[in-house]
Protein backbone atom coordinates (compact mmCIF):
# COMPACT_ATOMS: atom_id res chain seq x y z
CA UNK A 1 -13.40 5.87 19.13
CA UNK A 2 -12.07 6.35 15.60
CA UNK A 3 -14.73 5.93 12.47
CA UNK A 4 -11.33 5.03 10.77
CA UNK A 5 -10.92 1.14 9.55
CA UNK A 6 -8.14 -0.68 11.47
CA UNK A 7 -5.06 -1.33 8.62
CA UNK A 8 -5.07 -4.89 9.26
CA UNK A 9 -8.90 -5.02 8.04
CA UNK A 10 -8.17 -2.80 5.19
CA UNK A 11 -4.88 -4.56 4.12
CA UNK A 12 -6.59 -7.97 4.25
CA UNK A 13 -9.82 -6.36 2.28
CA UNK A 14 -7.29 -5.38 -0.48
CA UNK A 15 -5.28 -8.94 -0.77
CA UNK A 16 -8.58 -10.44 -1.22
CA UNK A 17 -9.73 -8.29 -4.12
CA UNK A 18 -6.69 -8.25 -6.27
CA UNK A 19 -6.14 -12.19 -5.30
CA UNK A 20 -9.89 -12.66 -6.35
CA UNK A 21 -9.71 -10.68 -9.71
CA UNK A 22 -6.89 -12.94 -10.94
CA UNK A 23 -3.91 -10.62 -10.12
CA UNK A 24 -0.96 -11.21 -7.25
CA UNK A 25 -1.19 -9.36 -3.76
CA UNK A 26 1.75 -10.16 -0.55
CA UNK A 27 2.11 -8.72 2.57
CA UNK A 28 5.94 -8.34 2.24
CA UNK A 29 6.25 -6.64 5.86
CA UNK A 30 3.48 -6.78 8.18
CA UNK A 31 3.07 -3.69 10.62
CA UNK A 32 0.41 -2.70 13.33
CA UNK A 33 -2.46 -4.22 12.94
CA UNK A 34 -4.91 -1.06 14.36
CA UNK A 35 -3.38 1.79 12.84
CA UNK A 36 0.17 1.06 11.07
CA UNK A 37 1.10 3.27 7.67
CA UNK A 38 0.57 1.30 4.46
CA UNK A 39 3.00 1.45 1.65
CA UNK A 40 2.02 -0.21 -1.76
CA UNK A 41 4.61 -1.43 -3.92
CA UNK A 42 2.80 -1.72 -7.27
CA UNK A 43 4.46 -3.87 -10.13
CA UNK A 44 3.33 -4.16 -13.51
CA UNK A 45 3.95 -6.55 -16.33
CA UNK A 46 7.21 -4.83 -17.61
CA UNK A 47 8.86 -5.59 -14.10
CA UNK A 48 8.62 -1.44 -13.39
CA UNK A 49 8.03 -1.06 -9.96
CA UNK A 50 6.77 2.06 -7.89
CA UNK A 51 5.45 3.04 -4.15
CA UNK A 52 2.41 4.74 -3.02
CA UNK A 53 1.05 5.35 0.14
CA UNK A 54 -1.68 6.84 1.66
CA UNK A 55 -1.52 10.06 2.91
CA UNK A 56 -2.91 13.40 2.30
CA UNK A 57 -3.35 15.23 -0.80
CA UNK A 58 -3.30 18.91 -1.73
CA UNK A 59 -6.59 19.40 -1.21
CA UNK A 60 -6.43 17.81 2.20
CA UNK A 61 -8.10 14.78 1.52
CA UNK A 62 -7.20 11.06 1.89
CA UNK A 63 -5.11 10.27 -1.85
CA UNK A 64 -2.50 8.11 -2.52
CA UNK A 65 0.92 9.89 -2.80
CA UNK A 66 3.85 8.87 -4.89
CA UNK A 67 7.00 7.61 -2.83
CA UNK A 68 8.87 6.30 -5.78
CA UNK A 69 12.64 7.40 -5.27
CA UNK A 70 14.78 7.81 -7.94
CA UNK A 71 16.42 3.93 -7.28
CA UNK A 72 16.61 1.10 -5.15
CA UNK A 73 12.68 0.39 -4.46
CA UNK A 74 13.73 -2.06 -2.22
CA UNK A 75 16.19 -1.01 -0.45
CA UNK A 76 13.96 2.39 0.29
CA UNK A 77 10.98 0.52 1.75
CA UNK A 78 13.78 -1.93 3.89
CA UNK A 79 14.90 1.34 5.11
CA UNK A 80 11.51 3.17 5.60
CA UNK A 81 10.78 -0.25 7.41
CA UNK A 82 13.78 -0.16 9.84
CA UNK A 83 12.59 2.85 10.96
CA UNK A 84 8.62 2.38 11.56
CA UNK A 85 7.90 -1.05 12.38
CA UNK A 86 4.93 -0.49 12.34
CA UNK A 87 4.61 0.01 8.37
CA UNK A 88 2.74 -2.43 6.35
CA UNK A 89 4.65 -3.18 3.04
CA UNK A 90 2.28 -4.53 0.22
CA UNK A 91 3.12 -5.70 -3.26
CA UNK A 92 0.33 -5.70 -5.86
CA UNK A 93 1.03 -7.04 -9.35
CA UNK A 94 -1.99 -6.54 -11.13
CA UNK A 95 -3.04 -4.29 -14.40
CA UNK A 96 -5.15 -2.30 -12.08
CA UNK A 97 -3.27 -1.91 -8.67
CA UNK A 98 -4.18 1.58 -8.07
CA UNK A 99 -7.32 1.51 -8.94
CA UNK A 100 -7.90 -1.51 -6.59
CA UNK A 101 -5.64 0.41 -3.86
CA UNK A 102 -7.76 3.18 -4.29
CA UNK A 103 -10.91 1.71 -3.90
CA UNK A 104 -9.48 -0.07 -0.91
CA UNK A 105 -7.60 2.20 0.91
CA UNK A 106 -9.16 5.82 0.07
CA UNK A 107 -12.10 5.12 2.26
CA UNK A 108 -13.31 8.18 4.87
């Protein structure tokens, strides 16, 4: 057995936070519920958007890594999506979305 946190738990653990602290969390694609890939679309008041997922870092630990391409947010994660279904899509729209996806998502 894994010590690693099934993605559903963590994904709902994170909606709950940022819902509870005032800001706006959505599951925009749901993906496997055990172990699916998490990508975070994060949104701030300006209507910039970027994407971060977790993966690992340089120093080979868990860290959220910039996806952000160069245009189309959308269409990228429609198009990561049509090729993993099993990748969770979140949007957070809240002053602190990484820290709260951090917090969340970063755990060993």
């Amino acid at each position: 057995m894994s010590a690693r946190l099934p993605t559903g738990l963590l994904v709902g653990a994170l909606l709950r936070r940022v819902n509870d602290s005032g800001g706006f969390a959505a599951v925009l694609a749901k993906g496997d519920a055990q172990a699916g890939s998490v990508l975070l679309l994060l949104a701030d008041r300006k209507g910039r958007e970027r994407l971060v997922e977790r993966g690992i870092g340089p120093d080979g630990r868990v860290a959220l890594i910039e996806s952000t391409p160069a245009d189309d947010v959308a269409g990228y994660w429609r198009r990561r999506r049509d090729r993993d279904p099993d990748l969770w899509v979140i949007e957070l729209n809240t002053p602190d979305a990484e820290r709260f996806a951090a917090e969340t998502m970063l755990v060993d």
